[in-house]
PDB file of N, CA and C in Angstrom:
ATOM      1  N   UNK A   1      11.336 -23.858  -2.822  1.00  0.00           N
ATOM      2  CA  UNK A   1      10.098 -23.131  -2.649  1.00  0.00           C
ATOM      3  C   UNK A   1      10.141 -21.862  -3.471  1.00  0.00           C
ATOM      4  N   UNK A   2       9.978 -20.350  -2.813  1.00  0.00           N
ATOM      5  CA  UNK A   2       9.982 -19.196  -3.888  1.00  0.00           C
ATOM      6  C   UNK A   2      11.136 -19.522  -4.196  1.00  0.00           C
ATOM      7  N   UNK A   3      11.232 -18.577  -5.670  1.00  0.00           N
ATOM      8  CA  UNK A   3      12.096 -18.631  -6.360  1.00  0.00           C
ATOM      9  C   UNK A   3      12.756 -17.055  -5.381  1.00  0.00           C
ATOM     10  N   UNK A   4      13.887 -17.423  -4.853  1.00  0.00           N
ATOM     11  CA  UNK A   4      14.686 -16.082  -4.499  1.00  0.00           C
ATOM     12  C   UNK A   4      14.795 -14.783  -5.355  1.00  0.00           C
ATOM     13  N   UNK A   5      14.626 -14.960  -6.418  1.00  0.00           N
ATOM     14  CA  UNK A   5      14.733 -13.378  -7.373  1.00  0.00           C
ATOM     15  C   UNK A   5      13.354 -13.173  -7.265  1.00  0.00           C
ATOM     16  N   UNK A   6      12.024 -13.575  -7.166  1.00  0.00           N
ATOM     17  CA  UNK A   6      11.046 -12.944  -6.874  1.00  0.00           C
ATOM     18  C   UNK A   6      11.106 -12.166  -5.628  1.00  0.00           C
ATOM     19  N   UNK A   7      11.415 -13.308  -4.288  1.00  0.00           N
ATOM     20  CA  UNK A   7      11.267 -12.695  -2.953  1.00  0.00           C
ATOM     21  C   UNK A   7      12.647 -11.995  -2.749  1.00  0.00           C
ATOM     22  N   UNK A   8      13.458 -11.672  -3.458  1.00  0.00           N
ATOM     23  CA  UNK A   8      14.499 -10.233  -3.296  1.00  0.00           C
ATOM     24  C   UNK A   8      13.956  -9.228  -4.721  1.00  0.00           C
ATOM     25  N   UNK A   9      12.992  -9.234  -5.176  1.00  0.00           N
ATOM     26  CA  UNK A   9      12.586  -8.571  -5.682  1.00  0.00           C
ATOM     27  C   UNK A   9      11.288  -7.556  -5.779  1.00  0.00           C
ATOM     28  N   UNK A  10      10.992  -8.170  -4.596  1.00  0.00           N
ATOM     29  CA  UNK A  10       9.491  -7.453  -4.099  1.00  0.00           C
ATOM     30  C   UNK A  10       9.917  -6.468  -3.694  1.00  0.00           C
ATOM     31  N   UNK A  11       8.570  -5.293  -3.951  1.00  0.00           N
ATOM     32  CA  UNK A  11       8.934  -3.676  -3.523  1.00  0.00           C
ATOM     33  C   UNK A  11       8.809  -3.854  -1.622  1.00  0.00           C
ATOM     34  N   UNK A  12      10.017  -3.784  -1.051  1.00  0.00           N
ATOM     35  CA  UNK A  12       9.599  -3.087   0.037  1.00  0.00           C
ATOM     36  C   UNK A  12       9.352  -2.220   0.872  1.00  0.00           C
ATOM     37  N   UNK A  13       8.879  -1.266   0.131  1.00  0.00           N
ATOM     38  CA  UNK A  13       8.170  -0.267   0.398  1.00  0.00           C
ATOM     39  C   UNK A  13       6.743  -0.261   0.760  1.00  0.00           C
ATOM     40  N   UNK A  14       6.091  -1.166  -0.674  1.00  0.00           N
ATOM     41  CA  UNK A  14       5.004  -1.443  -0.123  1.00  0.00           C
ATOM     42  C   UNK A  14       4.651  -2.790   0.461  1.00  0.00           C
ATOM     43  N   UNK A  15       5.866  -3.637   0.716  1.00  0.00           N
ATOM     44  CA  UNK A  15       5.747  -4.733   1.667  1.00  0.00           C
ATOM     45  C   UNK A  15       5.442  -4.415   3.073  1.00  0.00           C
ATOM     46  N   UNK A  16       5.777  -3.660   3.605  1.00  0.00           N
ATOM     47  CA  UNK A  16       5.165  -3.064   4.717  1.00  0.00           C
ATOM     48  C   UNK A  16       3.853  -3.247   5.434  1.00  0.00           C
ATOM     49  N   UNK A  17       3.419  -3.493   6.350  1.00  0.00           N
ATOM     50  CA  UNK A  17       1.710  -3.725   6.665  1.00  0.00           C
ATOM     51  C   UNK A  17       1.085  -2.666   6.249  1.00  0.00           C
ATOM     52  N   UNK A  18       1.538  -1.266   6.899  1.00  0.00           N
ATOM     53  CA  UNK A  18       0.942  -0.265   7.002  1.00  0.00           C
ATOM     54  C   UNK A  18       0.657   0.423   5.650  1.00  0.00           C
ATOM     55  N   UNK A  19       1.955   0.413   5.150  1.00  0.00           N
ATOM     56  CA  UNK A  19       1.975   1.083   3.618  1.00  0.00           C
ATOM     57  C   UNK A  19       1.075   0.277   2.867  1.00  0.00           C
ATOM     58  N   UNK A  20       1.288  -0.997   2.522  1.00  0.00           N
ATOM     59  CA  UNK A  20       0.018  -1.790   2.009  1.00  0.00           C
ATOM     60  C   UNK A  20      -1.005  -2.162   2.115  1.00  0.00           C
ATOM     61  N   UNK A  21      -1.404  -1.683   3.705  1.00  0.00           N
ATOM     62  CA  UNK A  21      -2.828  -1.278   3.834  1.00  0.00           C
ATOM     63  C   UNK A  21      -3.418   0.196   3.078  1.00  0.00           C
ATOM     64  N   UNK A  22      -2.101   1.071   3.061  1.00  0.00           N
ATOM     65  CA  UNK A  22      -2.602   2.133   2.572  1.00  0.00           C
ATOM     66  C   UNK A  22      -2.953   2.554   0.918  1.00  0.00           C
ATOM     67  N   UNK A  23      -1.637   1.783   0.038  1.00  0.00           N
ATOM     68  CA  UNK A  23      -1.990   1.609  -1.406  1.00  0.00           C
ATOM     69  C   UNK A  23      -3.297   0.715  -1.342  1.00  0.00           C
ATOM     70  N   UNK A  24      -3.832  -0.484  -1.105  1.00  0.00           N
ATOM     71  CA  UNK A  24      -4.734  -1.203  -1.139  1.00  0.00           C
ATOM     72  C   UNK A  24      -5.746  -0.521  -0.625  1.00  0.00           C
ATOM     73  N   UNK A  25      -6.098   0.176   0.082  1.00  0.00           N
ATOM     74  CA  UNK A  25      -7.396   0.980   0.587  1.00  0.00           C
ATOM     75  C   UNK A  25      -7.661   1.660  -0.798  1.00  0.00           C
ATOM     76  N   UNK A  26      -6.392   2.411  -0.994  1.00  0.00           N
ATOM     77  CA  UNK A  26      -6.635   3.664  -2.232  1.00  0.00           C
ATOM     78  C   UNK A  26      -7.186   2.803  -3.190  1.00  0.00           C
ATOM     79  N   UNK A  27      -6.723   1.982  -3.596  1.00  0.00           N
ATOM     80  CA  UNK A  27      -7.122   0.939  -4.840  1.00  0.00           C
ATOM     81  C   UNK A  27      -8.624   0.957  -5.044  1.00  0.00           C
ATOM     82  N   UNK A  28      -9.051   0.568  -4.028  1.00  0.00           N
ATOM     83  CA  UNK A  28     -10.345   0.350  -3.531  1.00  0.00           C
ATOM     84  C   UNK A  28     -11.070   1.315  -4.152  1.00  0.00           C
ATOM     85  N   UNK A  29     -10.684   2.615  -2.995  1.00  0.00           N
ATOM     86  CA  UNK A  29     -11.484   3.757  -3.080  1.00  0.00           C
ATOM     87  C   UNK A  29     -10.576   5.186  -4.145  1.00  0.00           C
ATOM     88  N   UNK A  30     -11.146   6.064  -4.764  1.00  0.00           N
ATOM     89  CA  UNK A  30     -10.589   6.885  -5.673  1.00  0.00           C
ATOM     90  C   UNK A  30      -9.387   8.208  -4.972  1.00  0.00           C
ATOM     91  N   UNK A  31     -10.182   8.761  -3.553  1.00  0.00           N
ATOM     92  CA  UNK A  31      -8.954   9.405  -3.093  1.00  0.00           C
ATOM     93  C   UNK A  31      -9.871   9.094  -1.159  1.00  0.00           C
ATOM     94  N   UNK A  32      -9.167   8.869  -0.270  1.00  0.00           N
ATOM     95  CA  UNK A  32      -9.491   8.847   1.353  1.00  0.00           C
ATOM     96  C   UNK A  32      -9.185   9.988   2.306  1.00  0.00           C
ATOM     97  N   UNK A  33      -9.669  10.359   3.085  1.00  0.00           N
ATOM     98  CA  UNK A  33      -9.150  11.338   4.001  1.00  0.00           C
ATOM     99  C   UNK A  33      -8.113  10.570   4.820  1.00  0.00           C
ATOM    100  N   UNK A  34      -7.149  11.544   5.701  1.00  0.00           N
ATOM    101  CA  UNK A  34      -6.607  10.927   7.024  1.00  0.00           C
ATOM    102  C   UNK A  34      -7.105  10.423   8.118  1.00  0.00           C
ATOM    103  N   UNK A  35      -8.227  10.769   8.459  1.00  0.00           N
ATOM    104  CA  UNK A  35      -9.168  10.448   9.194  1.00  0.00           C
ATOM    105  C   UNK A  35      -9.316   8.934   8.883  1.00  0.00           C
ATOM    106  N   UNK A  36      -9.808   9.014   7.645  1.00  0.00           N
ATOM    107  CA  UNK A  36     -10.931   7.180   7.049  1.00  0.00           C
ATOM    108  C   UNK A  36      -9.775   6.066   6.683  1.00  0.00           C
ATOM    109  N   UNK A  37      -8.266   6.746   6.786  1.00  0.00           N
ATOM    110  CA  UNK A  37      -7.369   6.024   6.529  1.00  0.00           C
ATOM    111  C   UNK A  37      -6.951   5.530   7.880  1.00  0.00           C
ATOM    112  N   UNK A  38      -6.476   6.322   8.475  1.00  0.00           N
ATOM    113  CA  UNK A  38      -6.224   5.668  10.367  1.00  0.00           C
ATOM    114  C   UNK A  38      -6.981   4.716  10.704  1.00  0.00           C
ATOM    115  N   UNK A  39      -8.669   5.369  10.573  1.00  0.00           N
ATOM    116  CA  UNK A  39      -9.726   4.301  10.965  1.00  0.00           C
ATOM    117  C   UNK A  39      -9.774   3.106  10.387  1.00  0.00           C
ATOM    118  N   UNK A  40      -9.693   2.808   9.363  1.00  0.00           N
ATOM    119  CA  UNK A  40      -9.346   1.481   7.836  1.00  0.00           C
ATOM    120  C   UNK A  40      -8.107   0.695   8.882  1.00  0.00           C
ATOM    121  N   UNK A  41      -7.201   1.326   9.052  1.00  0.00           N
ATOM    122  CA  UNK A  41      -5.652   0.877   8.644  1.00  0.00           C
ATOM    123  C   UNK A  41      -5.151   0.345  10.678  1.00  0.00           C
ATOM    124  N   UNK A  42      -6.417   1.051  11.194  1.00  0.00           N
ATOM    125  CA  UNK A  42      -6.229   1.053  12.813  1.00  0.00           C
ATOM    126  C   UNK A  42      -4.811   1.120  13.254  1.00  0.00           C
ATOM    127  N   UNK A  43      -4.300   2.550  12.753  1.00  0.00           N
ATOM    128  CA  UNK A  43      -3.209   3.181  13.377  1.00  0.00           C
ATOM    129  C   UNK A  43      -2.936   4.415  13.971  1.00  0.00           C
ATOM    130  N   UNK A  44      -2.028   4.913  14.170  1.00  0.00           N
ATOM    131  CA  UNK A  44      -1.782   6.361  14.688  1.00  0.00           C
ATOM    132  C   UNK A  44      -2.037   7.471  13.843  1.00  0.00           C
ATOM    133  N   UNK A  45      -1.966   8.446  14.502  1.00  0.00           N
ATOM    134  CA  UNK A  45      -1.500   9.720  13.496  1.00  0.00           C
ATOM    135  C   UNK A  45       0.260   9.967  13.044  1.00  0.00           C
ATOM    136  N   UNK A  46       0.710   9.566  14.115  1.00  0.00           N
ATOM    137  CA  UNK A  46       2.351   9.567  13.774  1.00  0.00           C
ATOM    138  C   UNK A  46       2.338   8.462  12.674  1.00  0.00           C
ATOM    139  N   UNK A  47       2.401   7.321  13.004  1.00  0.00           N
ATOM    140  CA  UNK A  47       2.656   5.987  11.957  1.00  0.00           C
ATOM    141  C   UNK A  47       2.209   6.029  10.640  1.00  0.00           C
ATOM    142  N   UNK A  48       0.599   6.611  10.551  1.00  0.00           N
ATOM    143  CA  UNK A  48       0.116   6.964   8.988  1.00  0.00           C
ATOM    144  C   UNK A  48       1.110   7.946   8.789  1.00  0.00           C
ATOM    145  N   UNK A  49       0.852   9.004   9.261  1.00  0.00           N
ATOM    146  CA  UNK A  49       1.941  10.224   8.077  1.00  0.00           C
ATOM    147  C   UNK A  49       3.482   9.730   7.836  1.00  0.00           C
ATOM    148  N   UNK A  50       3.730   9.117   8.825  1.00  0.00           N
ATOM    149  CA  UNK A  50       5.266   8.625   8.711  1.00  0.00           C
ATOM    150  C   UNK A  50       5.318   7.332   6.927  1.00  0.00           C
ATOM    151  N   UNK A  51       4.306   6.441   7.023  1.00  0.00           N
ATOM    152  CA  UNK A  51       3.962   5.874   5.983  1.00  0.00           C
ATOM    153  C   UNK A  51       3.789   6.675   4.763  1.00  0.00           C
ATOM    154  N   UNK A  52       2.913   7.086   4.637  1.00  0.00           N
ATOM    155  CA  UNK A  52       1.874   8.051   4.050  1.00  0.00           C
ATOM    156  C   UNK A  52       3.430   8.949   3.533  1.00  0.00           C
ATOM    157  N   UNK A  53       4.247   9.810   4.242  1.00  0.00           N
ATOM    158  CA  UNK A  53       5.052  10.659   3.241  1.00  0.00           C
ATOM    159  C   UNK A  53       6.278   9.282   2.569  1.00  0.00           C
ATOM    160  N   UNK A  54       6.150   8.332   3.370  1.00  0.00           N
ATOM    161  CA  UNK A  54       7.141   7.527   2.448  1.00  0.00           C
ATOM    162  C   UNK A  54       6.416   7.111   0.852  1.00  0.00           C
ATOM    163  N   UNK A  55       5.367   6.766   0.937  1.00  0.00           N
ATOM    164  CA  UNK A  55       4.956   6.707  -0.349  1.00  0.00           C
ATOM    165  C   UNK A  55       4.714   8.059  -1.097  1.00  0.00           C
ATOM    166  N   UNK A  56       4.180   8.748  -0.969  1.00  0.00           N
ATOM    167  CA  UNK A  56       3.877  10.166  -1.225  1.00  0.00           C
ATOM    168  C   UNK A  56       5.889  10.786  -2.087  1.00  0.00           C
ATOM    169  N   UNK A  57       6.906   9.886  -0.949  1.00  0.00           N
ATOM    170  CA  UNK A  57       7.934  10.657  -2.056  1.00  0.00           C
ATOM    171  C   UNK A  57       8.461   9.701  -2.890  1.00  0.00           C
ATOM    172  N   UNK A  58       7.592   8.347  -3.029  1.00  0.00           N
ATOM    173  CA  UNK A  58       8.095   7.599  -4.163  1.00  0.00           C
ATOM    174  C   UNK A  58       7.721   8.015  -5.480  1.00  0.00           C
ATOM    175  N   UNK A  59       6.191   8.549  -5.195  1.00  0.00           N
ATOM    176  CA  UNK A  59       5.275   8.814  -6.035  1.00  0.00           C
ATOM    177  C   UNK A  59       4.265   7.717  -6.531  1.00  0.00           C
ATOM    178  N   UNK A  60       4.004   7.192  -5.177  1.00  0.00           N
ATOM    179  CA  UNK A  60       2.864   6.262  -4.780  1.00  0.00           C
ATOM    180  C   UNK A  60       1.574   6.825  -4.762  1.00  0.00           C
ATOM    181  N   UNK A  61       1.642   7.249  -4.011  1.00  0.00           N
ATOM    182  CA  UNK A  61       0.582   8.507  -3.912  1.00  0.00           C
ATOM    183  C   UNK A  61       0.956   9.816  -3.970  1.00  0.00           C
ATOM    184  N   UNK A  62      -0.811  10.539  -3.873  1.00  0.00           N
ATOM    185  CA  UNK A  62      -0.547  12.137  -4.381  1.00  0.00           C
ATOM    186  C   UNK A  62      -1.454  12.790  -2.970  1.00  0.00           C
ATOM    187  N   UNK A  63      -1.048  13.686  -1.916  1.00  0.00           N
ATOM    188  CA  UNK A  63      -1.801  13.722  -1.262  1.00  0.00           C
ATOM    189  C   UNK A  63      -2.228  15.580  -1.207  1.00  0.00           C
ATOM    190  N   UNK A  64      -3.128  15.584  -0.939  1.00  0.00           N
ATOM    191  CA  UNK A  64      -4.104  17.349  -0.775  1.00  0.00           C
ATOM    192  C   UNK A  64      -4.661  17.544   0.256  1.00  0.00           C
ATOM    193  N   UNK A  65      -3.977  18.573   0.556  1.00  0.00           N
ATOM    194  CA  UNK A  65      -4.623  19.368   2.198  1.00  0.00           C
ATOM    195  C   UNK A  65      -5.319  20.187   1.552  1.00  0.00           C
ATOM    196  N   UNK A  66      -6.168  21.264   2.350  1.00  0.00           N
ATOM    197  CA  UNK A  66      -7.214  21.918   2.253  1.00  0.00           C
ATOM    198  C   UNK A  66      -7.590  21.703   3.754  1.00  0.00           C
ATOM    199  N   UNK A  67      -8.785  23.064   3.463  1.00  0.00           N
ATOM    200  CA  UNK A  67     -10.081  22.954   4.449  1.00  0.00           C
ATOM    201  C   UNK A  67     -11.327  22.663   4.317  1.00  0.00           C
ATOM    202  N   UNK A  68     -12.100  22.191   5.513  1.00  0.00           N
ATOM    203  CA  UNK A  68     -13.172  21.824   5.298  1.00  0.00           C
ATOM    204  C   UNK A  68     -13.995  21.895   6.479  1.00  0.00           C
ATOM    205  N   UNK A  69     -14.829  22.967   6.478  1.00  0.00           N
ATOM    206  CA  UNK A  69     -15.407  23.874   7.568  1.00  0.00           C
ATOM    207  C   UNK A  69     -14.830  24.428   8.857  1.00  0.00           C
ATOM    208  N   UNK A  70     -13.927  24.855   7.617  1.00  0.00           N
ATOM    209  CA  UNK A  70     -12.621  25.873   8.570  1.00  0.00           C
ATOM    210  C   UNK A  70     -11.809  24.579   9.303  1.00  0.00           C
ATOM    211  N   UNK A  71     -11.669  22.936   8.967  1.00  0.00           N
ATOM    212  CA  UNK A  71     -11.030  22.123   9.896  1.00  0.00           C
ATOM    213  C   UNK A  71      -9.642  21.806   8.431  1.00  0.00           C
ATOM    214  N   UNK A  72      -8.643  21.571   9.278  1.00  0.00           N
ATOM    215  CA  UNK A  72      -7.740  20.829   7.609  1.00  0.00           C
ATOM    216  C   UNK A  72      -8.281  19.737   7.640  1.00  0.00           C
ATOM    217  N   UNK A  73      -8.200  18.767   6.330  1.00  0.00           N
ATOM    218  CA  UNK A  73      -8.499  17.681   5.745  1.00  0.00           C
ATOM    219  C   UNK A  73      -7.417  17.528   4.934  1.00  0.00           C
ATOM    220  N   UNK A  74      -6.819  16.505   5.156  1.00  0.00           N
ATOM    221  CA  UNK A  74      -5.791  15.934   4.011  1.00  0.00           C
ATOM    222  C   UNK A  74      -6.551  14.994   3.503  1.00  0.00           C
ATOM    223  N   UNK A  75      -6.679  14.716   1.999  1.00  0.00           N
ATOM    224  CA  UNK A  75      -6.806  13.304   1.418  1.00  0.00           C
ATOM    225  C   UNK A  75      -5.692  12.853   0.372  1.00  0.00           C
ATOM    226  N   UNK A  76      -5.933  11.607  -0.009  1.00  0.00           N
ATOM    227  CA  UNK A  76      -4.530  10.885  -0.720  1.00  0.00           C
ATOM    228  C   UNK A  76      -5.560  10.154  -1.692  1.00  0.00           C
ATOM    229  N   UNK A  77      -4.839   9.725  -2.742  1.00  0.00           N
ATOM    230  CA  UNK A  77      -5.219   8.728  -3.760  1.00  0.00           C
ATOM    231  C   UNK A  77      -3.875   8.157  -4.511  1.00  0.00           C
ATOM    232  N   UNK A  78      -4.423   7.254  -4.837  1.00  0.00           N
ATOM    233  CA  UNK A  78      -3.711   6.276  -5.437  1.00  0.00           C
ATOM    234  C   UNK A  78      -2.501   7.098  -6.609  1.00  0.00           C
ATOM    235  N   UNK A  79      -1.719   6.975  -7.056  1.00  0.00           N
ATOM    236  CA  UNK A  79      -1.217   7.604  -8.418  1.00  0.00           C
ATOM    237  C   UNK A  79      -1.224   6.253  -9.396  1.00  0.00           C
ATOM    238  N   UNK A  80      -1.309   6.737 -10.481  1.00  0.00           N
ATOM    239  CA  UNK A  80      -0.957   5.305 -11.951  1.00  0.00           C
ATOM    240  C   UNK A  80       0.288   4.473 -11.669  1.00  0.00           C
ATOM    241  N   UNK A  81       1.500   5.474 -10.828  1.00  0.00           N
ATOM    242  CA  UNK A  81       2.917   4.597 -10.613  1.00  0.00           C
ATOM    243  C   UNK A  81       2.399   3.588  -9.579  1.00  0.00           C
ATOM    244  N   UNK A  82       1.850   4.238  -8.370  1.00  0.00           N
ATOM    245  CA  UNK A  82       1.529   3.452  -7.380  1.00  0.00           C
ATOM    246  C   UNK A  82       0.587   2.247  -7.616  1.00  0.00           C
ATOM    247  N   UNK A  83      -0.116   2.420  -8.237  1.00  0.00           N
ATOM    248  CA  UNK A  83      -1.377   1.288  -9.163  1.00  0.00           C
ATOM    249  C   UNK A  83      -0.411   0.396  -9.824  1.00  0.00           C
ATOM    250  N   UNK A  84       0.428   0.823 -10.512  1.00  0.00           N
ATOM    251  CA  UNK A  84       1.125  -0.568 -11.528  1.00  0.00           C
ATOM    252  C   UNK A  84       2.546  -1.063 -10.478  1.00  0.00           C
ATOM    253  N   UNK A  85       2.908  -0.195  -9.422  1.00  0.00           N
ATOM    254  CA  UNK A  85       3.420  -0.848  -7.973  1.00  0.00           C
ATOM    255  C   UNK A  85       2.844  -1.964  -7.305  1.00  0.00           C
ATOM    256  N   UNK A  86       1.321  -1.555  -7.023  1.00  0.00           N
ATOM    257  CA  UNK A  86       0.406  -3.021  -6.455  1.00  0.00           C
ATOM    258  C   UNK A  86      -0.155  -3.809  -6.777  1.00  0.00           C
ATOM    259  N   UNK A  87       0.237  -3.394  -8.500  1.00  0.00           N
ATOM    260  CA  UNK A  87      -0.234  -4.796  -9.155  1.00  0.00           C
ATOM    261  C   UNK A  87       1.311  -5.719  -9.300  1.00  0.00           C
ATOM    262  N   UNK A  88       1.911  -5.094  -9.527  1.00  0.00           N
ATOM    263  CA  UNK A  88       3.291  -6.157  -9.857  1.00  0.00           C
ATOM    264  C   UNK A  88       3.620  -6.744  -8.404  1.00  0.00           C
ATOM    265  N   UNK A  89       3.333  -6.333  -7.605  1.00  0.00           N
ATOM    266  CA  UNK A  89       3.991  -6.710  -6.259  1.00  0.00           C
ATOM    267  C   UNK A  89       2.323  -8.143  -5.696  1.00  0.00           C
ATOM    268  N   UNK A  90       1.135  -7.737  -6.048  1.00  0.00           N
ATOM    269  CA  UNK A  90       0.089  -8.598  -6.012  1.00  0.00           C
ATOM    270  C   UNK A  90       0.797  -9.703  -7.052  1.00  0.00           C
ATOM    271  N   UNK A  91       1.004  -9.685  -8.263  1.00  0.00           N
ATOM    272  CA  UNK A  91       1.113 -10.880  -8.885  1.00  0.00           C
ATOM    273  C   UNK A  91       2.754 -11.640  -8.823  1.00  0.00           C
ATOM    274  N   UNK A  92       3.304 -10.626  -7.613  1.00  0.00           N
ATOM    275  CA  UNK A  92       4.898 -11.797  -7.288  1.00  0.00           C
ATOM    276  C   UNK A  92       3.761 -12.532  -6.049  1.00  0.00           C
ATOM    277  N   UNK A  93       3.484 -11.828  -4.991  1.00  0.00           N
ATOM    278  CA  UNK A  93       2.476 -12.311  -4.352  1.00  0.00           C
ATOM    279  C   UNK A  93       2.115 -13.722  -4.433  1.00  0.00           C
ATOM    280  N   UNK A  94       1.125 -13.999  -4.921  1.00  0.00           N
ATOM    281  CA  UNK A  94       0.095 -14.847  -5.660  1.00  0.00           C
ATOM    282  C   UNK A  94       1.279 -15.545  -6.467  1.00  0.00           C
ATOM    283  N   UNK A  95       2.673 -15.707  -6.675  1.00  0.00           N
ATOM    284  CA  UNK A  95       3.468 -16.122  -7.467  1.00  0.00           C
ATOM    285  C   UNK A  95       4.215 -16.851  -6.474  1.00  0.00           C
ATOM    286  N   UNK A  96       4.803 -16.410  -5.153  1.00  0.00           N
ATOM    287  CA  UNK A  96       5.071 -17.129  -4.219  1.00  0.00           C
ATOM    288  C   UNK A  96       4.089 -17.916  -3.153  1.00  0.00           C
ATOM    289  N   UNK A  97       2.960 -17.603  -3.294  1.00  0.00           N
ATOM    290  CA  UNK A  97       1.885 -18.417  -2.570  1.00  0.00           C
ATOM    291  C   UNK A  97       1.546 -19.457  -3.369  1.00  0.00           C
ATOM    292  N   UNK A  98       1.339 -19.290  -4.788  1.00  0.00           N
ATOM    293  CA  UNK A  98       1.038 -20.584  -5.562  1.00  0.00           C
ATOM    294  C   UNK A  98       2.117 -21.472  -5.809  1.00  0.00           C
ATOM    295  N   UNK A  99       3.556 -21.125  -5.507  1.00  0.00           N
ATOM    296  CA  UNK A  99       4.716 -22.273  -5.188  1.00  0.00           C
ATOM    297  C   UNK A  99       5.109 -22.658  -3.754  1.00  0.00           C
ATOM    298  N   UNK A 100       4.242 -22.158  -2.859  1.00  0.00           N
ATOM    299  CA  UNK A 100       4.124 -22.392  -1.569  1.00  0.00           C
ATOM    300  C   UNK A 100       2.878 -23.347  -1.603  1.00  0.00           C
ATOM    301  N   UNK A 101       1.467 -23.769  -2.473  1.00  0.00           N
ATOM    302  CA  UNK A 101       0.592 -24.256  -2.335  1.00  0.00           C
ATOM    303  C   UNK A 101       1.327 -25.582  -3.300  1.00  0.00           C
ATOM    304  N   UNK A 102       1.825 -25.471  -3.983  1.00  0.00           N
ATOM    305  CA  UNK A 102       2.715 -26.534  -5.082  1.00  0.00           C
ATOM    306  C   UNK A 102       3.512 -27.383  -3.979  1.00  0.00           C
ATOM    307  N   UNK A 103       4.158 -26.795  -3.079  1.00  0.00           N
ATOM    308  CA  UNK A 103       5.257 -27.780  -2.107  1.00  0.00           C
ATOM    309  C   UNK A 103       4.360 -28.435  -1.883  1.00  0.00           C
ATOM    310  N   UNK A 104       3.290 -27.826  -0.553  1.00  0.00           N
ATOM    311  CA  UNK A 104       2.722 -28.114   0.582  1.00  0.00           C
ATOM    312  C   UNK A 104       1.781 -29.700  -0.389  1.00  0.00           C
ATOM    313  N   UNK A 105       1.467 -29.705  -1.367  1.00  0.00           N
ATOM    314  CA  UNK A 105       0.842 -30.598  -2.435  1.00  0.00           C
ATOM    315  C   UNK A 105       1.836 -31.877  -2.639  1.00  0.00           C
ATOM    316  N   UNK A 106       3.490 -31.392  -2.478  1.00  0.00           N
ATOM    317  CA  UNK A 106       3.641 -32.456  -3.218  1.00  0.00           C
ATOM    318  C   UNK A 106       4.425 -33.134  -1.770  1.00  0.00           C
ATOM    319  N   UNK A 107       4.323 -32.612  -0.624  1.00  0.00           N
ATOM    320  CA  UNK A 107       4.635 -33.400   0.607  1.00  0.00           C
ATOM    321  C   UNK A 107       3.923 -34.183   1.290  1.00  0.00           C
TER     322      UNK A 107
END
């Protein structure tokens, strides 16, 4: 079935649910608050930031606090490393599912 050097070669970092809900949101959208990310990702406040600084010190993402009517607002966006992270890890992806759709074909 997979070829083992793909599936010991996937980032797991962003194999993760959470983390790859969170690069994949960004993808989507250009930068998200913490707020629209919890709500998206239907998690905590502990679990996102706990995610959220693991990518943040890969240099997955880039994230900015500030205020915003006197409230903090953090938002995050994607970085270019993190972008060519979820594409290589999408096309092992789609690389072990299409030799997983190849077995299931020839049984």
């Amino acid at each position: 079935m997979a070829d083992s050097t793909t599936t010991e070669t996937l980032d797991r970092l962003i194999h993760e649910r959470i983390r790859l809900g969170i690069v994949s949101a960004l993808a989507a959208e250009e930068r998200m608050s913490f707020a629209d990310l919890k709500q998206v990702l239907r998690t905590s406040d502990g679990n996102l930031s706990v995610h959220a600084r693991k990518l943040e010190e890969a240099g997955y993402i880039k994230v900015s606090k500030g205020f915003e009517d006197r409230k903090p607002k953090t938002e995050y966006r994607l970085t270019t490393k993190g972008r060519r992270a979820l594409e290589t890890y999408l096309a092992q992806m789609e690389a072990i599912l299409s030799e997983a759709r190849d077995a299931l074909e020839r049984t």
